[in-house]
Protein backbone atom coordinates (compact mmCIF):
# COMPACT_ATOMS: atom_id res chain seq x y z
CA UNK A 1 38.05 83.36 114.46
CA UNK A 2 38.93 81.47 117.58
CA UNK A 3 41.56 83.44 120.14
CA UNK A 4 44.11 81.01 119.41
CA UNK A 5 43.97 81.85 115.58
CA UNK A 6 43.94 85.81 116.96
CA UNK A 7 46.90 85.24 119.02
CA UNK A 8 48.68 83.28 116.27
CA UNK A 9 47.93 86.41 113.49
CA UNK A 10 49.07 89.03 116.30
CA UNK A 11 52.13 87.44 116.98
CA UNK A 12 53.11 86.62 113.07
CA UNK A 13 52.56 90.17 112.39
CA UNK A 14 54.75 91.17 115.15
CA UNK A 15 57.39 88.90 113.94
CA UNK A 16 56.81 90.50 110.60
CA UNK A 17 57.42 94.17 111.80
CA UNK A 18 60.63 93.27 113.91
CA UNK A 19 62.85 96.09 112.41
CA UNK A 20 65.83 94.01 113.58
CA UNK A 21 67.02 90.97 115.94
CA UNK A 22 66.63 92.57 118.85
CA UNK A 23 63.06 93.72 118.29
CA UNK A 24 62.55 90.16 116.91
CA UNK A 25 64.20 88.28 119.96
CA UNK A 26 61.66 90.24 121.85
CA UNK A 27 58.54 88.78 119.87
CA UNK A 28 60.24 85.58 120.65
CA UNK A 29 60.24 85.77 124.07
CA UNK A 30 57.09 86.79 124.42
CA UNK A 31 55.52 84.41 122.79
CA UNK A 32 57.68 81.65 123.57
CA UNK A 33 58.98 82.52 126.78
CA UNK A 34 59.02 80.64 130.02
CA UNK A 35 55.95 83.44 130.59
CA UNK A 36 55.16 83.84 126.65
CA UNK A 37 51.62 84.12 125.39
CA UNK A 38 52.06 80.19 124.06
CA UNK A 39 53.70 79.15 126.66
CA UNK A 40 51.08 79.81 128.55
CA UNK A 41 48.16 77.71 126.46
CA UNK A 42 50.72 74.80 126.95
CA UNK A 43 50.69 75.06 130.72
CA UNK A 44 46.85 74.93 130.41
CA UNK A 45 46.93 71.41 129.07
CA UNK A 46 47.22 69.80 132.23
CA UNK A 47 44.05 70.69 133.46
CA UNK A 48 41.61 70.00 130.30
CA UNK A 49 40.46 66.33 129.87
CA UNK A 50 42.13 63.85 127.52
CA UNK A 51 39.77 64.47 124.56
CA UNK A 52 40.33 68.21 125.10
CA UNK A 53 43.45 67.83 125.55
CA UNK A 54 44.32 65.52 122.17
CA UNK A 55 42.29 68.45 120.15
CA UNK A 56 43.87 71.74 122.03
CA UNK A 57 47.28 70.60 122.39
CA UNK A 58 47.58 69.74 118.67
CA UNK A 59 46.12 73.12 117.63
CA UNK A 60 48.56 74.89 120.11
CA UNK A 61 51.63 72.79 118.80
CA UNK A 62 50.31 73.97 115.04
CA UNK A 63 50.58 77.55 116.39
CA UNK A 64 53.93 76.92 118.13
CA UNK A 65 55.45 75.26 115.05
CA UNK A 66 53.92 77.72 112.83
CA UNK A 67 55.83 80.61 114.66
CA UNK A 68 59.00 78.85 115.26
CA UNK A 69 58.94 79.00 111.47
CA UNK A 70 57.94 82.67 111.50
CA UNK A 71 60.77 83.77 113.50
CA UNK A 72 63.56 81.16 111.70
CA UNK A 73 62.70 82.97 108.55
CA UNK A 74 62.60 86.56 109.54
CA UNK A 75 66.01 86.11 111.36
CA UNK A 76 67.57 85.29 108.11
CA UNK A 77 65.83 87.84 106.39
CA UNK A 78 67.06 90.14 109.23
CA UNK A 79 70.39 88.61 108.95
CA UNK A 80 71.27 89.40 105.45
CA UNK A 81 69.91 92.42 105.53
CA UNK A 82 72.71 93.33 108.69
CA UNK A 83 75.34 91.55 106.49
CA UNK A 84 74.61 93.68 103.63
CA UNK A 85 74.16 97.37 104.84
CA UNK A 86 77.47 96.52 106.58
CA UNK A 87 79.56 95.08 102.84
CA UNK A 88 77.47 98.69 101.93
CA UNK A 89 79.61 100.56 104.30
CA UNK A 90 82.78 98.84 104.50
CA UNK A 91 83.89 98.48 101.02
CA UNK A 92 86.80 98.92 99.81
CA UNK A 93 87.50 100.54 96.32
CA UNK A 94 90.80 98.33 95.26
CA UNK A 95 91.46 100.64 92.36
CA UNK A 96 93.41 103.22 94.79
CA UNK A 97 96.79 102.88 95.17
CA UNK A 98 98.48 101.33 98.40
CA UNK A 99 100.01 102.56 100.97
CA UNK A 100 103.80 102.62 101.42
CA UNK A 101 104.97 99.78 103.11
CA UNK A 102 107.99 100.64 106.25
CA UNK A 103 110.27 99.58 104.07
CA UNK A 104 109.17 101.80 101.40
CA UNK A 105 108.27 104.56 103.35
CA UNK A 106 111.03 104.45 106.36
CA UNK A 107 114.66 106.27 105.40
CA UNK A 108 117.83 105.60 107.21
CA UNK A 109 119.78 109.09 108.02
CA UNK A 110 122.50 109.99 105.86
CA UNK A 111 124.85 109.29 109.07
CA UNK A 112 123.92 105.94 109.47
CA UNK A 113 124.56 105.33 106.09
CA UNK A 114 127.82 106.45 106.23
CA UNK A 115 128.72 104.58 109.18
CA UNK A 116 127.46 101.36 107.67
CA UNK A 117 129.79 102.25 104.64
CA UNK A 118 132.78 102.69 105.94
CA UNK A 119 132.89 99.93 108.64
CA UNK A 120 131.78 97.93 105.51
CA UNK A 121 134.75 99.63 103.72
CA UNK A 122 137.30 99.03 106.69
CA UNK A 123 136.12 95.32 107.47
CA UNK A 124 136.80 94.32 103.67
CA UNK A 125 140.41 95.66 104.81
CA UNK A 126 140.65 93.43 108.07
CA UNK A 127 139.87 95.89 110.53
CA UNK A 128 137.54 95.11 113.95
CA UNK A 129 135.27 97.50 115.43
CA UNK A 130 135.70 98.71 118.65
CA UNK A 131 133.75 101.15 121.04
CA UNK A 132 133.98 102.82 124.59
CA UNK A 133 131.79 105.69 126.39
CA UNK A 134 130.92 108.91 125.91
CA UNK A 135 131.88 110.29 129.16
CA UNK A 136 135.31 109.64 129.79
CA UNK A 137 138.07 110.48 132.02
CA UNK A 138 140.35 113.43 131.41
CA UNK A 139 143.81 110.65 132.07
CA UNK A 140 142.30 109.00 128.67
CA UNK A 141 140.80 111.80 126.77
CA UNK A 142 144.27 113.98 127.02
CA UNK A 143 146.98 112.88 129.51
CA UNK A 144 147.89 109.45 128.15
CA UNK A 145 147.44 111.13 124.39
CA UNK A 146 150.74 113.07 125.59
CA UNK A 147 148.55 116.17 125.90
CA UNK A 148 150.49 118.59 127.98
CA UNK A 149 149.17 120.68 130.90
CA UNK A 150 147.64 123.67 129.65
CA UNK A 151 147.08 122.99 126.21
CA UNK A 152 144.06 124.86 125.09
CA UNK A 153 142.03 121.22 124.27
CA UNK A 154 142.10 121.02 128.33
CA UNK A 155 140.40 124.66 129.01
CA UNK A 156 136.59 125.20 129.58
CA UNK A 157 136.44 126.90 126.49
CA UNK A 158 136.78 124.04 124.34
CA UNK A 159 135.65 120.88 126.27
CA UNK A 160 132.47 119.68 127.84
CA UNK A 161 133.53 119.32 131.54
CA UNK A 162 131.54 117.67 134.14
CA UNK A 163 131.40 119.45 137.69
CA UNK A 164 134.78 118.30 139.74
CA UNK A 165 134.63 115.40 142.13
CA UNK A 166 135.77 115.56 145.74
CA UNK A 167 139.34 114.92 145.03
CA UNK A 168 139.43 117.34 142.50
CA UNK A 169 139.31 115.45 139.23
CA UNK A 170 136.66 116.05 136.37
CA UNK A 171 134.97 113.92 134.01
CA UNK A 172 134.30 115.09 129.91
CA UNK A 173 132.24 114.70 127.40
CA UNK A 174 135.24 113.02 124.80
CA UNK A 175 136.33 115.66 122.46
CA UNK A 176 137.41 112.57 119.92
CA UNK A 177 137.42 109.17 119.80
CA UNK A 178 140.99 108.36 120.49
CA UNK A 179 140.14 107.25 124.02
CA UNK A 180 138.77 103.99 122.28
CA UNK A 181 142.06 103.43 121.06
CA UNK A 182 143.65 104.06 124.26
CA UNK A 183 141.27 101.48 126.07
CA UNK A 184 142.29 99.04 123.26
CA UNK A 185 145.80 99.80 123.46
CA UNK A 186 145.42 99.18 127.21
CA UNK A 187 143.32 95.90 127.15
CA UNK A 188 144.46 94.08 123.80
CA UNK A 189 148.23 92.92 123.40
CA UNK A 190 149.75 93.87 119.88
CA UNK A 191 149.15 93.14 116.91
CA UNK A 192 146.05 95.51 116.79
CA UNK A 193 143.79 96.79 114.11
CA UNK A 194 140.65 98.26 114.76
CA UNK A 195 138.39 101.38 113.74
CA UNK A 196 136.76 103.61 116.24
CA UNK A 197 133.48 105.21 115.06
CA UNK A 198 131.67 107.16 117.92
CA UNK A 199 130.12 110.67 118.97
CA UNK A 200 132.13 113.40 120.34
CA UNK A 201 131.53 116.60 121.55
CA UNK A 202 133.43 120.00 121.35
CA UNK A 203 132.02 123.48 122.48
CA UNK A 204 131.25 124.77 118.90
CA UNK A 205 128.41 125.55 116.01
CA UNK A 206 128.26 126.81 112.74
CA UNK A 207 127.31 125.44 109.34
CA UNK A 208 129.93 122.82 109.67
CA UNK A 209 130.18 122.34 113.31
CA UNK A 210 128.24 121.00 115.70
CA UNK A 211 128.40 120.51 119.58
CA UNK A 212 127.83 117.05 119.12
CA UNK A 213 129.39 115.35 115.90
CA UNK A 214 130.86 112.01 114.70
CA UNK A 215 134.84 110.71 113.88
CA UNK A 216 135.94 107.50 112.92
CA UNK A 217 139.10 106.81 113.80
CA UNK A 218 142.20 104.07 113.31
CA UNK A 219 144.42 102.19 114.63
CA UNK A 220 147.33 99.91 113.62
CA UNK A 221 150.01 98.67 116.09
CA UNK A 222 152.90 95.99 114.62
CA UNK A 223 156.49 95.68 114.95
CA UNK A 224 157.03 96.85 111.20
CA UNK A 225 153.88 99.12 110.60
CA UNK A 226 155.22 102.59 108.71
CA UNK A 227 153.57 105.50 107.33
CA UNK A 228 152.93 103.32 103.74
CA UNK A 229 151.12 101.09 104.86
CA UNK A 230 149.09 104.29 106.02
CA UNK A 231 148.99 106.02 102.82
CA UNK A 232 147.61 102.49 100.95
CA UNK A 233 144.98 102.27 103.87
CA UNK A 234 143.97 105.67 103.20
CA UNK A 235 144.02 105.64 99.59
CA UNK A 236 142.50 102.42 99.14
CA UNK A 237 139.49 104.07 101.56
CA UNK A 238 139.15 106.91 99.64
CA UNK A 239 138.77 105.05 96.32
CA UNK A 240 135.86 103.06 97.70
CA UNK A 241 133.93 105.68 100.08
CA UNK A 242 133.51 108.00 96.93
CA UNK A 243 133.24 105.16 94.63
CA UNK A 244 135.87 106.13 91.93
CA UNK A 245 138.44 104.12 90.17
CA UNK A 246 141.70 106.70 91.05
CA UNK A 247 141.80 108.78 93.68
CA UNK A 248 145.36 111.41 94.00
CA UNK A 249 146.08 112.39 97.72
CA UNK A 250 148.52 114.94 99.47
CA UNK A 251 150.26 114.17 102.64
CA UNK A 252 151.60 117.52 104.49
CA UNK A 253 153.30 118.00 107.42
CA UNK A 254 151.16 119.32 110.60
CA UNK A 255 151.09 118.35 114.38
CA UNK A 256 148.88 116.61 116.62
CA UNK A 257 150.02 115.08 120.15
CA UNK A 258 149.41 111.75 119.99
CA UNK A 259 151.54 111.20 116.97
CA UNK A 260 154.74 112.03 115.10
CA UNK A 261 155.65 112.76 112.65
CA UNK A 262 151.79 114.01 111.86
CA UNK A 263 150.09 114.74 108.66
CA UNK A 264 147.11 116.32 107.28
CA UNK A 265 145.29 114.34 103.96
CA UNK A 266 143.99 116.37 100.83
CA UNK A 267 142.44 114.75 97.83
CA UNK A 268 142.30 115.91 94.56
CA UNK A 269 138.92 117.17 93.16
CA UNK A 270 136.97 119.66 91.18
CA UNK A 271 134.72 122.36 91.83
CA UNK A 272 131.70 123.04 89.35
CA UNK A 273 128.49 124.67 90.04
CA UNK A 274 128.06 123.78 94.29
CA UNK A 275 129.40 120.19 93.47
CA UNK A 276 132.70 118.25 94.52
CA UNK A 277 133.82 115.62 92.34
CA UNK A 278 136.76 113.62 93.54
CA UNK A 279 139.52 112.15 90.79
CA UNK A 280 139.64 114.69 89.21
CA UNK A 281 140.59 118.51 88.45
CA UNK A 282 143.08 120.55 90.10
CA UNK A 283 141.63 121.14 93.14
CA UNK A 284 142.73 120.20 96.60
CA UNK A 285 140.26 119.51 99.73
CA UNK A 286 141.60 118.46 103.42
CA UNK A 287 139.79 115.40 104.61
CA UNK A 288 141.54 113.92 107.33
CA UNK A 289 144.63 113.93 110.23
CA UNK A 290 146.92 111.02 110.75
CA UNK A 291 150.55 110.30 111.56
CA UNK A 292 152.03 107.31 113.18
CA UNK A 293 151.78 107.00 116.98
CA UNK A 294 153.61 108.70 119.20
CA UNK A 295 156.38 106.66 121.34
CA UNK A 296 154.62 108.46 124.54
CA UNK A 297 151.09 107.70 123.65
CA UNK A 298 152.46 103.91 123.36
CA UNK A 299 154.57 103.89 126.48
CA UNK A 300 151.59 105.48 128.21
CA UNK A 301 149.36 102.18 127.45
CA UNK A 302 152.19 99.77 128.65
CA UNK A 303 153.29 98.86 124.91
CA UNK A 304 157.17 99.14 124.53
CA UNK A 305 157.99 101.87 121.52
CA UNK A 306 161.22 99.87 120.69
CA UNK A 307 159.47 96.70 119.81
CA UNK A 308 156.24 98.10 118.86
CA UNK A 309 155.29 101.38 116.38
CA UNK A 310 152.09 102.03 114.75
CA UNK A 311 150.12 104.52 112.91
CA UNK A 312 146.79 106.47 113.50
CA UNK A 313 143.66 108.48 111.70
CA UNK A 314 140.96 110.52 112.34
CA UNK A 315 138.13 112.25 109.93
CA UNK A 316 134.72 113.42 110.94
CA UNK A 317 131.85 111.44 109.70
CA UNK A 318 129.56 114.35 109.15
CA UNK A 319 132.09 115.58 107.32
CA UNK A 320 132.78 112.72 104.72
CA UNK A 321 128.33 112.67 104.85
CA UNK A 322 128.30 115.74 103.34
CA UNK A 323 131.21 115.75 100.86
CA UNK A 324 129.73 112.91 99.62
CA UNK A 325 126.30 113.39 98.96
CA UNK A 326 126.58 117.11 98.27
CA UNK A 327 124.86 118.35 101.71
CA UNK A 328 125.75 122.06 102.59
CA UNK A 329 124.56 122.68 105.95
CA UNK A 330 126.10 119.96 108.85
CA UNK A 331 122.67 121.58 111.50
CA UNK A 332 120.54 119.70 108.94
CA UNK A 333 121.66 116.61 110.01
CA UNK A 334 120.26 117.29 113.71
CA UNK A 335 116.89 118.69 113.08
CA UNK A 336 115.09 115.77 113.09
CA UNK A 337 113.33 117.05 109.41
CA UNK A 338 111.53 114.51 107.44
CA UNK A 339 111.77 116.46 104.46
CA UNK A 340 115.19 116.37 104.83
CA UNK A 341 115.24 112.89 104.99
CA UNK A 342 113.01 112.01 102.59
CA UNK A 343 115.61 113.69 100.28
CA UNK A 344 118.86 112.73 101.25
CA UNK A 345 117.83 109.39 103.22
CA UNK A 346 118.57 106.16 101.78
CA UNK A 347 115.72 103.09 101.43
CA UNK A 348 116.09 100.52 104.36
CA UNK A 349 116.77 97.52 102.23
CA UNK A 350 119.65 99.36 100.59
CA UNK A 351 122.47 97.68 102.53
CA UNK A 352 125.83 99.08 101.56
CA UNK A 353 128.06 96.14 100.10
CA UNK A 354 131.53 96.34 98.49
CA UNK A 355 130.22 94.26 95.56
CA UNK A 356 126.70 95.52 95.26
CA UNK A 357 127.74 99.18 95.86
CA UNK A 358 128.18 101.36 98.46
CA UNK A 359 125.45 104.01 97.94
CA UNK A 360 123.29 101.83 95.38
């Protein structure tokens, strides 16, 4: 056997053995290679006479050709061998269930829900929403509420107060949201109708307070607003946050500064086994404070009490949360527990509608 025919055997059996395409892109190159073993007989051609050259340089070609083909064919082989150890380790077994989708999975808090409710609730009636900071002033969280000097709202005791500024004036942490209705009061002329959902913050904790909490609150100011168009408002509110078709309610007297004459709201219900159910029984359960605004409160925001009276509410949102949806501990609602929420939280897609339901 000529060394050609050698060469040509020991580089086809190379080509065989190539474990993979690297070991085979080696064969390759050394054997077809600028410097490759073939390559090389080629570059002898130049020097042999034409005869020789007609017969070599055919039977190096044949070689050349023969382990093109070689390496072609064990690249595919190679190929589909890569392609199927990796289908081997990458499948998929479709039989198992999916995964939850965000939507499926995600929950939206209890709170949130709420909120979205009752501004849903309180649009239907005509009302806007309106908003203002968290830190406010102590002139709009008491003073031009016609809180007096000294009342106990004003000490340390009961307020989040920031450290005093050089002139001696402090800003709070709002106790309520009534200094949204001030700033409205201030920077809308009459008639006004809004709700003010928003944080507050008092100085106390327990299972049904919190240092930081939720109120909605609202607002109506109109030359002939009275106390029933309060009571309707209310009632009608009632009736569609707990989703019955009669709701009875109790006005009694009580006092708050910013209004007069003031009242406190109970609604009829019935106690069985842990749970509230409203509409029925012979049960009574305070859920809110409202009265109609007092002249000072409106003099204070540069609207005239003779030509202008109006009426105001306030109820905690945690509050109505839990009442509704039968949750006995208010802390729960702050500890950031997904177990929690997986129980009590409501599916993403579940947007509260008077016509689709509230809590569907």
């Amino acid at each position: 056997m000529s060394n050609l025919e050698n060469l040509q055997s020991q580089i086809l059996a190379d080509i065989a053995a190539a474990a993979d395409e690297a070991a085979l892109e080696a064969v390759r190159v050394s054997a077809l290679g600028k410097k490759g073993s073939i390559s090389a007989l080629l570059a002898t051609l130049g020097k042999m006479s034409p005869d020789e050259r007609k017969t070599e340089g055919a039977k190096i070609n044949l070689a050349k050709d023969a382990v093109t083909q070689a390496l072609t064919a064990r690249r595919d082989v190679l190929k589909n061998a890569a392609l199927d150890a990796r289908l081997a380790s990458e499948t998929i077994d479709v039989t198992l269930p999916l995964r939850d989708t965000p939507a499926d999975a995600g929950r939206i808090h209890p709170l949130s829900q709420t909120w979205d409710e009752l501004t849903t609730i309180f649009a239907d009636m005509g009302f806007a929403v309106a908003e203002g900071p968290d830190i406010e002033t102590d002139d709009y969280n008491f003073t031009k509420l016609n809180f007096p000097e000294g009342h106990p709202a004003r000490e340390m005791h009961d307020t989040f107060f920031f450290n005093p500024k050089e002139d001696g004036s402090r800003l709070l942490l709002r106790t309520h949201t009534s200094p949204v209705q001030v700033r409205t009061m201030l920077s809308q002329k009459p008639p006004i109708r809004v709700i003010c959902p928003g944080r507050t913050y008092r100085i106390d904790s327990d299972a049904t307070h919190t240092p930081q909490f939720h109120q909605v609150e609202g607002l109506v100011i109109d030359k002939g607003s009275h106390l029933g168009h309060l009571k309707w408002i209310l009632h009608e509110f009632c009736k569609a946050f707990f989703e019955v078709d009669n709701i009875n309610m109790r006005f009694r007297p009580s006092f708050f500064p910013f209004t007069e004459p003031s009242l406190e709201v109970d609604i009829q219900c019935r106690r069985d086994k842990g749970e509230i159910r409203f509409g029925e029984g012979e049960d009574w359960l305070e859920i809110l404070g409202c009265g109609m605004v007092h002249p000072n409160v409106l003099r204070a925001c540069d609207i005239d009490p003779e030509v202008y009276q109006g009426f105001a509410w306030g109820m905690g949102i945690d509050r109505i949360a839990m009442l509704k949806y039968g949750m006995p501990d208010l802390r729960a609602f702050f500890d950031a527990d997904v177990r929690w929420l997986d129980h009590y939280g409501f599916r993403p897609l579940d947007i509260p509608t008077l016509f689709g339901g509230l809590s569907a």
